[in-house]
C-alpha atoms as a PDB file:
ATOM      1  CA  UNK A   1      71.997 -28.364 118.588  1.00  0.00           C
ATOM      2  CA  UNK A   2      75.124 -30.079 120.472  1.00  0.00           C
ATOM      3  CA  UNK A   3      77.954 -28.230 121.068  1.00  0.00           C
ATOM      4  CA  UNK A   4      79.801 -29.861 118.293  1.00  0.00           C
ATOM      5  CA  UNK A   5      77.549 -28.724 115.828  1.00  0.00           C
ATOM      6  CA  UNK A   6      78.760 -25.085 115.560  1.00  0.00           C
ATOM      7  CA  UNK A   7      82.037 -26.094 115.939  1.00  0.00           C
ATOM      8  CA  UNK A   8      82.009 -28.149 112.954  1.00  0.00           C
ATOM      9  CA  UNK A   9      80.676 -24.891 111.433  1.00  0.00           C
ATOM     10  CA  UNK A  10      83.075 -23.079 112.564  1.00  0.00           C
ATOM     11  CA  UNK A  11      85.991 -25.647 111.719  1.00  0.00           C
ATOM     12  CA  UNK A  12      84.504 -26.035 108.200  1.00  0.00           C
ATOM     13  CA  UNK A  13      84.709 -21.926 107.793  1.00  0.00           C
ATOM     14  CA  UNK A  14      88.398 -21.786 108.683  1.00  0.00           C
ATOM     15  CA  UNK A  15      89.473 -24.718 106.900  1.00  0.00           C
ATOM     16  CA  UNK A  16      91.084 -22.314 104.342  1.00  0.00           C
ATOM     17  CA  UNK A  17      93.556 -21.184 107.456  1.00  0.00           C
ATOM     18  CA  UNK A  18      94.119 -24.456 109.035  1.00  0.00           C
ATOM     19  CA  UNK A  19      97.741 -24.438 108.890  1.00  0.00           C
ATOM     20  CA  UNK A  20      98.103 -20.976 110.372  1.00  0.00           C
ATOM     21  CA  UNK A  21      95.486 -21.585 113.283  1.00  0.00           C
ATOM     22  CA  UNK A  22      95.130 -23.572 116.603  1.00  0.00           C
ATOM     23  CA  UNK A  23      92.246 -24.255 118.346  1.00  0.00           C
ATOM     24  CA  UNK A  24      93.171 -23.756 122.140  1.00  0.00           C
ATOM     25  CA  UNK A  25      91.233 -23.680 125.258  1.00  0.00           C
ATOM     26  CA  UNK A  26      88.289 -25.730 125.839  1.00  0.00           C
ATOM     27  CA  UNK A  27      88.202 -26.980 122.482  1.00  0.00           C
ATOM     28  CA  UNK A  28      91.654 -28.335 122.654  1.00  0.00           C
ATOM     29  CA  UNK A  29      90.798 -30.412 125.817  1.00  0.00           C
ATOM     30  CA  UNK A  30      87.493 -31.384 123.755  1.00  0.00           C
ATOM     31  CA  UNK A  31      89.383 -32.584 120.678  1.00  0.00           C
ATOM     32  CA  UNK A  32      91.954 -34.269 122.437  1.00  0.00           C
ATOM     33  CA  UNK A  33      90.396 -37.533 122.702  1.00  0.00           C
ATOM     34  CA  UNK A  34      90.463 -38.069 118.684  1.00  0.00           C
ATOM     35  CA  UNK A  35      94.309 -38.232 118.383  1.00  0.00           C
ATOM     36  CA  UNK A  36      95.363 -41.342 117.947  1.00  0.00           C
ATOM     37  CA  UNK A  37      97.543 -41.328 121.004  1.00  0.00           C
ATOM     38  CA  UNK A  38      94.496 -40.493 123.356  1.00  0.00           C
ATOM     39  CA  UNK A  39      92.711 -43.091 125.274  1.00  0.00           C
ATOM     40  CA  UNK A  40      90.459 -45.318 123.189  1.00  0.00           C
ATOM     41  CA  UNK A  41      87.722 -45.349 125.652  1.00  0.00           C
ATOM     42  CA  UNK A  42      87.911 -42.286 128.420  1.00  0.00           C
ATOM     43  CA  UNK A  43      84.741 -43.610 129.968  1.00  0.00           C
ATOM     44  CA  UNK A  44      83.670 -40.141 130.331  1.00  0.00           C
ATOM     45  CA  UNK A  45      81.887 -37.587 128.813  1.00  0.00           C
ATOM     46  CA  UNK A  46      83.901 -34.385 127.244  1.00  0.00           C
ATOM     47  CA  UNK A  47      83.260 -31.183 128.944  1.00  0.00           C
ATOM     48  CA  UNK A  48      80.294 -29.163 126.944  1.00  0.00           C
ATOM     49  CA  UNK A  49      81.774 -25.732 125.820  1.00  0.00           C
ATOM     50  CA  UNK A  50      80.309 -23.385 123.878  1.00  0.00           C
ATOM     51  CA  UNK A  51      83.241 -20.785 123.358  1.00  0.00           C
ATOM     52  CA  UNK A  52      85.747 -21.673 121.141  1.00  0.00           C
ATOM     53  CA  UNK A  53      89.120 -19.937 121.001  1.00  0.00           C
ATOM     54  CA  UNK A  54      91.226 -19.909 117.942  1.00  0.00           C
ATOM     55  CA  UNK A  55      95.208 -19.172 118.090  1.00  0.00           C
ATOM     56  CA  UNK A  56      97.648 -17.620 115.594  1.00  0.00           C
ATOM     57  CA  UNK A  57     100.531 -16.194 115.808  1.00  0.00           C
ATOM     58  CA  UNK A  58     101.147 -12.135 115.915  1.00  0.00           C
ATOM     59  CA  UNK A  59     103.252 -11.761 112.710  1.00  0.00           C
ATOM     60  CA  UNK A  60     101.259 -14.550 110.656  1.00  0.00           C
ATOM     61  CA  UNK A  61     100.508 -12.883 107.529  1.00  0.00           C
ATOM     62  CA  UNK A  62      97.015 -14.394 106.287  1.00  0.00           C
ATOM     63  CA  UNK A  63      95.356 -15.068 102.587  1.00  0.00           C
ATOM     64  CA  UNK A  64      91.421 -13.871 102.071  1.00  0.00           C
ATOM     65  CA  UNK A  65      89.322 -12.865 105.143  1.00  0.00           C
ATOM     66  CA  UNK A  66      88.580 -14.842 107.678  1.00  0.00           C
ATOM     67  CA  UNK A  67      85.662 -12.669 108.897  1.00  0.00           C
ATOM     68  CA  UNK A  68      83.942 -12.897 105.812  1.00  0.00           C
ATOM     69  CA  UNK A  69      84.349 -16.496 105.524  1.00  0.00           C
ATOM     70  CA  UNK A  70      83.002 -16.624 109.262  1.00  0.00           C
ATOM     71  CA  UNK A  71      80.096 -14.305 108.174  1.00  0.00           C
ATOM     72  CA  UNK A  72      79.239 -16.336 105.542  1.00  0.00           C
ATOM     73  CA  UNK A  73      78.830 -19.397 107.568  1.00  0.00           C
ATOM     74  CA  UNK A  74      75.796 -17.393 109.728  1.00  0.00           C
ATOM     75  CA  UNK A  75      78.426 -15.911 112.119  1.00  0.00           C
ATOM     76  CA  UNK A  76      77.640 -12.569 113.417  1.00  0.00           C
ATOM     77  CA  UNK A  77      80.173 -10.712 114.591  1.00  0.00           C
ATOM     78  CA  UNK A  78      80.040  -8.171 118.340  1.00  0.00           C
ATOM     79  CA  UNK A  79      82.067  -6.200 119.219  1.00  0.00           C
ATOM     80  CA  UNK A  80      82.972  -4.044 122.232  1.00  0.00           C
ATOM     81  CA  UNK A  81      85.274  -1.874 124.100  1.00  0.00           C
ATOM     82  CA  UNK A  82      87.117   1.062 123.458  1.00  0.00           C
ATOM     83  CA  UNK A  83      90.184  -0.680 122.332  1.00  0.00           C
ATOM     84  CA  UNK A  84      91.464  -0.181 118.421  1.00  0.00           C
ATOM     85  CA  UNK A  85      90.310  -2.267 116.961  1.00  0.00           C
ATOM     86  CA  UNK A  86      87.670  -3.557 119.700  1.00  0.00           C
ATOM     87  CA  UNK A  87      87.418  -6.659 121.036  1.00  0.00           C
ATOM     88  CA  UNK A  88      85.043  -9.357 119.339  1.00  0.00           C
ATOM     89  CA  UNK A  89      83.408 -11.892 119.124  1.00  0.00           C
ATOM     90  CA  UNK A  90      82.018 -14.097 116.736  1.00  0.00           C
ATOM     91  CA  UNK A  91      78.645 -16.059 117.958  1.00  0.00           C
ATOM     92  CA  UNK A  92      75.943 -18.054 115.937  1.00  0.00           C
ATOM     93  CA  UNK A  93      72.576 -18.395 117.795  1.00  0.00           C
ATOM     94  CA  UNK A  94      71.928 -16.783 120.557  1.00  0.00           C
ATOM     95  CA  UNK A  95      73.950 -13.867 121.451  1.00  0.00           C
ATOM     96  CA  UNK A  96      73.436 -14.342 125.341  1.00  0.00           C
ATOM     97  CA  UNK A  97      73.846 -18.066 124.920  1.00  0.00           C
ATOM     98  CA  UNK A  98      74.705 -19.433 122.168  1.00  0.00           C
ATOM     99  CA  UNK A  99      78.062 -19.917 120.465  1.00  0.00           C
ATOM    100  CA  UNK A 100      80.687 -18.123 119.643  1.00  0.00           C
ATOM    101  CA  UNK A 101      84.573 -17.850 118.692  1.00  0.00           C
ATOM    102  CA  UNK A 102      87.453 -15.713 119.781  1.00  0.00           C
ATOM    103  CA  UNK A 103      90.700 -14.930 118.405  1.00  0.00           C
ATOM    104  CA  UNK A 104      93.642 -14.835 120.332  1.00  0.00           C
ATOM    105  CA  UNK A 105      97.134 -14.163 119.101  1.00  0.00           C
ATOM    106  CA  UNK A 106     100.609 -13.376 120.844  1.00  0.00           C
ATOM    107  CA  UNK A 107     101.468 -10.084 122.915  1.00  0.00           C
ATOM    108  CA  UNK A 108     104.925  -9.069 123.217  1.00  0.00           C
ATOM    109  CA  UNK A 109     106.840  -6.206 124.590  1.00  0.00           C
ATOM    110  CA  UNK A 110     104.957  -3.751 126.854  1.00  0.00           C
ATOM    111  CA  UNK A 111     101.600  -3.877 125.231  1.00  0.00           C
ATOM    112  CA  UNK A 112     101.478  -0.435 124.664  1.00  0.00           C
ATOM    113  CA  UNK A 113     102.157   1.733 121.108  1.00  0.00           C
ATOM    114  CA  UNK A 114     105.092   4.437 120.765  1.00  0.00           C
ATOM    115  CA  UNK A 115     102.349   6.773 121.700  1.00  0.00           C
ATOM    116  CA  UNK A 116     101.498   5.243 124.944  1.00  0.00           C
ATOM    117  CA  UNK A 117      98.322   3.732 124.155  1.00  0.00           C
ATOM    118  CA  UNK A 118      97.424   0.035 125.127  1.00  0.00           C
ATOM    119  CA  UNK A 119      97.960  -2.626 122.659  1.00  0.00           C
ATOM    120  CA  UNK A 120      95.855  -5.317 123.162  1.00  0.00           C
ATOM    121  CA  UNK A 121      94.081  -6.192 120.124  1.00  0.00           C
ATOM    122  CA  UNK A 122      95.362  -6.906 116.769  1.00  0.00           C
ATOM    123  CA  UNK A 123      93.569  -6.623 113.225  1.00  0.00           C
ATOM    124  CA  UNK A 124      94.114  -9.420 110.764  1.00  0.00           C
ATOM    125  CA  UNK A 125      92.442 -11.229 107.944  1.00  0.00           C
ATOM    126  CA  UNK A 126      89.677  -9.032 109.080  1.00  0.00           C
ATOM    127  CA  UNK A 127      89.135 -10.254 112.242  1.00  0.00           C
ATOM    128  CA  UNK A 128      89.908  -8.680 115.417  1.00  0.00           C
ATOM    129  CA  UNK A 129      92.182 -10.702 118.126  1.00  0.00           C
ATOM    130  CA  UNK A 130      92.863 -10.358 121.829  1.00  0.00           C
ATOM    131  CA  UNK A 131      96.822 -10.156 122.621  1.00  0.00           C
ATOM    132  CA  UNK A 132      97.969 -12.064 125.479  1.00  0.00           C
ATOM    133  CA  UNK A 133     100.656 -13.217 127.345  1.00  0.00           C
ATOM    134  CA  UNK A 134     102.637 -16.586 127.959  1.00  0.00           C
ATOM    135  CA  UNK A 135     100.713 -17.868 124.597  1.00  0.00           C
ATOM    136  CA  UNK A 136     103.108 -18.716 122.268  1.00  0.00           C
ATOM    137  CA  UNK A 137     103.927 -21.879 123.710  1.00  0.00           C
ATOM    138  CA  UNK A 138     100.070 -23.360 122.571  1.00  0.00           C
ATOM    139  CA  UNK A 139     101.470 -23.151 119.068  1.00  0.00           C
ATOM    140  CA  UNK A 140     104.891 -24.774 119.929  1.00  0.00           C
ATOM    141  CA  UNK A 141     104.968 -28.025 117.720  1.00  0.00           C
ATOM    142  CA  UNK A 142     101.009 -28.711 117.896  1.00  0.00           C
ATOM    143  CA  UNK A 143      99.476 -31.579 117.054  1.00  0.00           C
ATOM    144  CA  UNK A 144      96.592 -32.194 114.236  1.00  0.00           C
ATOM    145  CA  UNK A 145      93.035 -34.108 114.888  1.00  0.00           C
ATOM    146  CA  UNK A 146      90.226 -34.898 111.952  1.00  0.00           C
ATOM    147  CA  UNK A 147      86.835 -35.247 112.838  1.00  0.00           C
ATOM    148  CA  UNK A 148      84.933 -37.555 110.561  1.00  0.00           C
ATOM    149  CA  UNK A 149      82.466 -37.095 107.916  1.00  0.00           C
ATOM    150  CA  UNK A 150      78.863 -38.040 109.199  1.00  0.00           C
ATOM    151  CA  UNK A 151      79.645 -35.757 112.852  1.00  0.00           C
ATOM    152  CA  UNK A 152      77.483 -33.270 113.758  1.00  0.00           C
ATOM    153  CA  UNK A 153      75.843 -33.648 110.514  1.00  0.00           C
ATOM    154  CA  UNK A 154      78.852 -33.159 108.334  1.00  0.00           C
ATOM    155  CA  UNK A 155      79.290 -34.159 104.604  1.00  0.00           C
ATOM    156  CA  UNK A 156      82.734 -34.401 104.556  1.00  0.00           C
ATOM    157  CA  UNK A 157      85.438 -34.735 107.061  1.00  0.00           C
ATOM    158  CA  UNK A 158      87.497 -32.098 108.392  1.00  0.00           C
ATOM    159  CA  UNK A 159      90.883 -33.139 108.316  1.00  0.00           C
ATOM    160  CA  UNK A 160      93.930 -31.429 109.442  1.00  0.00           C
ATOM    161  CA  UNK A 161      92.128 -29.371 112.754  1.00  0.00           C
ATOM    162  CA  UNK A 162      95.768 -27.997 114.685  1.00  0.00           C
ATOM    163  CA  UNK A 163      95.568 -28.207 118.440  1.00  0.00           C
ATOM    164  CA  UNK A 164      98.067 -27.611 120.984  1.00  0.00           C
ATOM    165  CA  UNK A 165     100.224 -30.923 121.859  1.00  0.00           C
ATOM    166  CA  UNK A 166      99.050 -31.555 125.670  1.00  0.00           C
ATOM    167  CA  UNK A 167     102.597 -31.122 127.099  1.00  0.00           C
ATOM    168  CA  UNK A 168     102.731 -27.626 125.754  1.00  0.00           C
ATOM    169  CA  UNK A 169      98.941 -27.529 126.833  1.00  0.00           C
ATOM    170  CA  UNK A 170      99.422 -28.412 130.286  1.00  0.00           C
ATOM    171  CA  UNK A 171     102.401 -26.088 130.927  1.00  0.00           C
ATOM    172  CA  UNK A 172     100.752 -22.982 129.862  1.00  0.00           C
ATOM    173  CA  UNK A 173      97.908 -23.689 132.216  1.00  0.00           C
ATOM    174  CA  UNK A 174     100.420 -23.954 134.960  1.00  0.00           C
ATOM    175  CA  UNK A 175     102.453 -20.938 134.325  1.00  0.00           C
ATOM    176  CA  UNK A 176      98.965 -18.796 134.033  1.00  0.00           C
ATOM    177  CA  UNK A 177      97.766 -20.135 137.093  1.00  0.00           C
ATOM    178  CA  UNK A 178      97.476 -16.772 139.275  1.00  0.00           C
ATOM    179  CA  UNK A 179      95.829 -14.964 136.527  1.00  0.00           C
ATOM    180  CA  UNK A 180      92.994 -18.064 136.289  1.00  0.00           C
ATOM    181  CA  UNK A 181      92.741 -17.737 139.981  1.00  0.00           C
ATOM    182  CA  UNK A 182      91.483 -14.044 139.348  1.00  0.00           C
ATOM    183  CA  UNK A 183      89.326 -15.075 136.624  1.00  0.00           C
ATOM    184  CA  UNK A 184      88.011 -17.435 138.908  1.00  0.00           C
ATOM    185  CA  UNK A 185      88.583 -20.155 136.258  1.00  0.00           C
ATOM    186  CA  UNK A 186      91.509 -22.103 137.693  1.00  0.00           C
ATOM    187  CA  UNK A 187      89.257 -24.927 139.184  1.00  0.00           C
ATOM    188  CA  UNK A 188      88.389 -25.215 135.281  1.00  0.00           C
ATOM    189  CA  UNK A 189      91.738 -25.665 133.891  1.00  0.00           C
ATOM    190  CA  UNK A 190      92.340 -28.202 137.250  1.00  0.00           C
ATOM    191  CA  UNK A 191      90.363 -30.312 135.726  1.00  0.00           C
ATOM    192  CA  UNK A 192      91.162 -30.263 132.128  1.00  0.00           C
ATOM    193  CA  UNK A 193      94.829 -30.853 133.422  1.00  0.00           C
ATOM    194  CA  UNK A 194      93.461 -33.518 135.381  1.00  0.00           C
ATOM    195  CA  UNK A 195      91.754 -35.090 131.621  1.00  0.00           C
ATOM    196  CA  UNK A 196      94.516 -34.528 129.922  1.00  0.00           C
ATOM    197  CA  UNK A 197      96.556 -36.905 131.991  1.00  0.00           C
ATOM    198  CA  UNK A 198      93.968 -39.447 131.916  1.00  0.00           C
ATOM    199  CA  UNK A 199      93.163 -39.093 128.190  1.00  0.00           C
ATOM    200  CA  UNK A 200      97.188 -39.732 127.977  1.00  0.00           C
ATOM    201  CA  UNK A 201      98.546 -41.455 130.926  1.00  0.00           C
ATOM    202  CA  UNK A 202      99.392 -44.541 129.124  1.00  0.00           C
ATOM    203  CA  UNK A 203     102.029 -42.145 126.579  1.00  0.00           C
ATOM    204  CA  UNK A 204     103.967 -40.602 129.710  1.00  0.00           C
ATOM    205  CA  UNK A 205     107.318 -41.677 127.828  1.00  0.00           C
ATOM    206  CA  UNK A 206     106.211 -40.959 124.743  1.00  0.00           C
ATOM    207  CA  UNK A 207     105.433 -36.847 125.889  1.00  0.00           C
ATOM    208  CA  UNK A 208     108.203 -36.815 128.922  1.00  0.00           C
ATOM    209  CA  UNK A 209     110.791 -37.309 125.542  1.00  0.00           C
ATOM    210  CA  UNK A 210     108.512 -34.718 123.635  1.00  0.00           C
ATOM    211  CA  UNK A 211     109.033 -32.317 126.706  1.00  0.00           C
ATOM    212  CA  UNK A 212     112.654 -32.672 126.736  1.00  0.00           C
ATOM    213  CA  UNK A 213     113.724 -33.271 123.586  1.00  0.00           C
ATOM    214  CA  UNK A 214     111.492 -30.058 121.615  1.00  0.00           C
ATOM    215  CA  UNK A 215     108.636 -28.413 123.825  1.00  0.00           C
ATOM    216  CA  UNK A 216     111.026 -27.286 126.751  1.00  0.00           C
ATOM    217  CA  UNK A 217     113.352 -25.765 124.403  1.00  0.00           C
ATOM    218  CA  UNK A 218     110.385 -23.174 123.575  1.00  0.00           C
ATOM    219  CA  UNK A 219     110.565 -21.744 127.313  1.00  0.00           C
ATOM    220  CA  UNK A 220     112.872 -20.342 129.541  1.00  0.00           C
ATOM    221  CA  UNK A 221     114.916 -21.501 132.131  1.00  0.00           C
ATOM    222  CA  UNK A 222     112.994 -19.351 134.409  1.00  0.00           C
ATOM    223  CA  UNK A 223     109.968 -20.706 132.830  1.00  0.00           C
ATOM    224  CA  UNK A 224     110.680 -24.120 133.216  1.00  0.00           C
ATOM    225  CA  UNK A 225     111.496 -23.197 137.062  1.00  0.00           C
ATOM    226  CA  UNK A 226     107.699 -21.925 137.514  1.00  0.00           C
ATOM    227  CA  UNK A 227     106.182 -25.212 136.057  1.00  0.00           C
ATOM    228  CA  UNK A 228     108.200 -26.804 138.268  1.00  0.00           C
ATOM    229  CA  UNK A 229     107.239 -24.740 141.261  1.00  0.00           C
ATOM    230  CA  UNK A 230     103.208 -24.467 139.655  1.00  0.00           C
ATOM    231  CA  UNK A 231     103.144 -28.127 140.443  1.00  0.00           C
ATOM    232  CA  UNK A 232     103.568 -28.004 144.090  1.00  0.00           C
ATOM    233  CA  UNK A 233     101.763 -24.736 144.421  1.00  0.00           C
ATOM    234  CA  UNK A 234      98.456 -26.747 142.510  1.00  0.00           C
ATOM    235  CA  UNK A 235      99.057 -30.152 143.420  1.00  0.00           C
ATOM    236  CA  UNK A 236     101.324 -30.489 146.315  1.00  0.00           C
ATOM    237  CA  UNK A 237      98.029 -30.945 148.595  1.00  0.00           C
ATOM    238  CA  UNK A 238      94.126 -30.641 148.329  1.00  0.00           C
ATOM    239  CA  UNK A 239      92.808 -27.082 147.769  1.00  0.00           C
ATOM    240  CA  UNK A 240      89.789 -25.714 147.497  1.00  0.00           C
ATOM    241  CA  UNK A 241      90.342 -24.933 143.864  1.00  0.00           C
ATOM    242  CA  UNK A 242      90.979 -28.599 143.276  1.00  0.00           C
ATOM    243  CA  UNK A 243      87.948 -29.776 145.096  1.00  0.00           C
ATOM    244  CA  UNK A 244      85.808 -27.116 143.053  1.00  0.00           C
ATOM    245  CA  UNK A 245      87.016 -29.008 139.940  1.00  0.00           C
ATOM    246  CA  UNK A 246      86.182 -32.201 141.178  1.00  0.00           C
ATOM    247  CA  UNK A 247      82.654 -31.461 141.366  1.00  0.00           C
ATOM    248  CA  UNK A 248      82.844 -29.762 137.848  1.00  0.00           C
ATOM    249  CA  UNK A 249      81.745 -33.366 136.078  1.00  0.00           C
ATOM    250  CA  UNK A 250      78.221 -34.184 136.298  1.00  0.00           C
ATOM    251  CA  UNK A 251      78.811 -37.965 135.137  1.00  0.00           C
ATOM    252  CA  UNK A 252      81.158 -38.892 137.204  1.00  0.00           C
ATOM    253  CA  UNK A 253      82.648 -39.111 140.549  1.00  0.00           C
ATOM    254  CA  UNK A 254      86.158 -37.448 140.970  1.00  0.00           C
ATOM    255  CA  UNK A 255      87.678 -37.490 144.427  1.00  0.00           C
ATOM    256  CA  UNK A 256      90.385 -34.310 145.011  1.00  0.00           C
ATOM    257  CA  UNK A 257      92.799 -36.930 147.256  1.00  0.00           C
ATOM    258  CA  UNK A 258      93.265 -38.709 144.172  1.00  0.00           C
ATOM    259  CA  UNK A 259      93.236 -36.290 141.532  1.00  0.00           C
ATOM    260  CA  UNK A 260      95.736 -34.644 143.344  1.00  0.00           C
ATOM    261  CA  UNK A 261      98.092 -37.525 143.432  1.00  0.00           C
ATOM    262  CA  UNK A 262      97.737 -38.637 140.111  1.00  0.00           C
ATOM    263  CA  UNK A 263      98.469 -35.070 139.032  1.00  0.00           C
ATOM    264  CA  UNK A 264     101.399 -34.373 141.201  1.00  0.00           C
ATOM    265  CA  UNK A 265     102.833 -37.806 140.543  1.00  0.00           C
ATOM    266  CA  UNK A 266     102.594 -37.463 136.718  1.00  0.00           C
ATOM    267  CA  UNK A 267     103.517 -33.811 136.727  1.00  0.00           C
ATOM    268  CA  UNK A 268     106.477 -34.422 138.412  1.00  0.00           C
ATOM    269  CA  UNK A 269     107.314 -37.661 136.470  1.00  0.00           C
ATOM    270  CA  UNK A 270     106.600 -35.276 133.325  1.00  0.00           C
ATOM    271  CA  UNK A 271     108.297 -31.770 133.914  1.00  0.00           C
ATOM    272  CA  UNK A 272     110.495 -32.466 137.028  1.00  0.00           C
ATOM    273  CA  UNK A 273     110.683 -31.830 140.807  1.00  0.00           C
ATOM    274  CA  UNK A 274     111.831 -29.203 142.640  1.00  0.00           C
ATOM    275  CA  UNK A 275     115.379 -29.810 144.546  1.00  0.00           C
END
């Protein structure tokens, strides 16, 4: 089974909700080369993920039950912590290595109750989501992929699949940056940054006037400051993060000089320089 196999599953589970959902993370960098604004041919292979991470906002209120629609599909769902409701996860296959699905929605305030307790999690549509920070801005003004009938084995298409737009994508990679770094996962999203331009570098007009004209108007001034500033701090010379996500591809070679170039010059060109 290919990775896109259980996605489909998945995708096919959740169609119900497709309007109220995102698919974010790795699955948004996967999916990003069937939009019709994406590179015909990328020449290389997408980046093999098997978590997917599914976005909605915290006050969306939801028809029917997604769990049980997930459970139906041969989802089983884990869950862990001593958060209320826990954290889970949703995996098909292997528990240890097969796939699974996350929810993610919005956190806002201080992430704690009245009572003093942490508020992380959040209940809905019988599934249980992780709250986080600096999220909201995936489902700013997302775009929508289909994947055709006949992939992975499906019968009919899925149509309609939301994803974040990749200006909107990019930026919240950059203004998460230092928590990545912790998570040792930074040289990860280097690289799907790195993709995304390359997947899109012949629309820079096109998403510079999406930028301006809607996404930026979804952030701070502040906000737009640290993109500005992440840019320099990630691209404004070779790291050792960026040379760790060079060597993330197994079928091709990427060399950090130039990815950093590319990046910072399109970045820049993109978002803006600092004074």
């Amino acid at each position: 089974m290919n990775d896109l196999e259980p996605f489909a599953r998945l995708a096919a589970a959740l169609a119900p909700w497709r309007d109220q959902i995102v698919y974010v993370g790795g699955w948004a960098h996967r999916l990003y080369r069937l939009h019709p604004l994406a590179t015909a041919d990328p020449r290389f292979r997408p980046i093999a993920t098997l978590d997917a991470d599914i976005a909605f906002d915290e006050h969306t209120r939801f028809q029917g039950s997604m769990k049980d629609a997930l459970l139906a599909a041969g989802f089983r769902e884990q869950l862990c912590g001593e958060y209320r409701p826990p954290v889970a996860k949703y995996t098909l296959g292997d528990e240890r290595h097969g796939f699974y699905a996350e929810f993610l929605t919005t956190l806002s305030g201080s992430g704690r109750t009245r009572q003093g307790a942490p508020s992380v999690t959040l209940d809905a549509s019988g599934i249980s989501a992780q709250k986080l920070r600096r999220f909201s801005l995936l489902m700013a003004l997302p775009w929508r992929v289909s994947i055709a009938a006949g992939t992975a084995g499906l019968p009919v298409p899925l149509h309609g699949l939301r994803i974040p737009n990749p200006v909107s994508f990019i930026a919240q990679k950059i203004l998460i940056r230092d928590e990545r770094r912790r998570q040792r996962k930074l040289a990860q999203d280097i690289l799907y940054i790195h993709d995304a331009i390359v997947l899109f570098a012949d629309r820079a007009s096109r998403l510079a006037v999406l930028w301006r004209d809607d996404v930026a108007h979804h952030v701070s001034a502040r906000e737009r400051a640290e993109i500005v500033e992440g840019i320099e701090a990630l691209f404004g010379e070779v790291t050792d993060e960026l040379r760790a996500a060079a060597r993330i591809p197994v079928d091709r070679l990427l060399v950090p000089r130039e990815m950093q170039a590319i990046c910072r010059q399109w970045l820049g060109d993109l978002y803006g320089r600092s004074a």
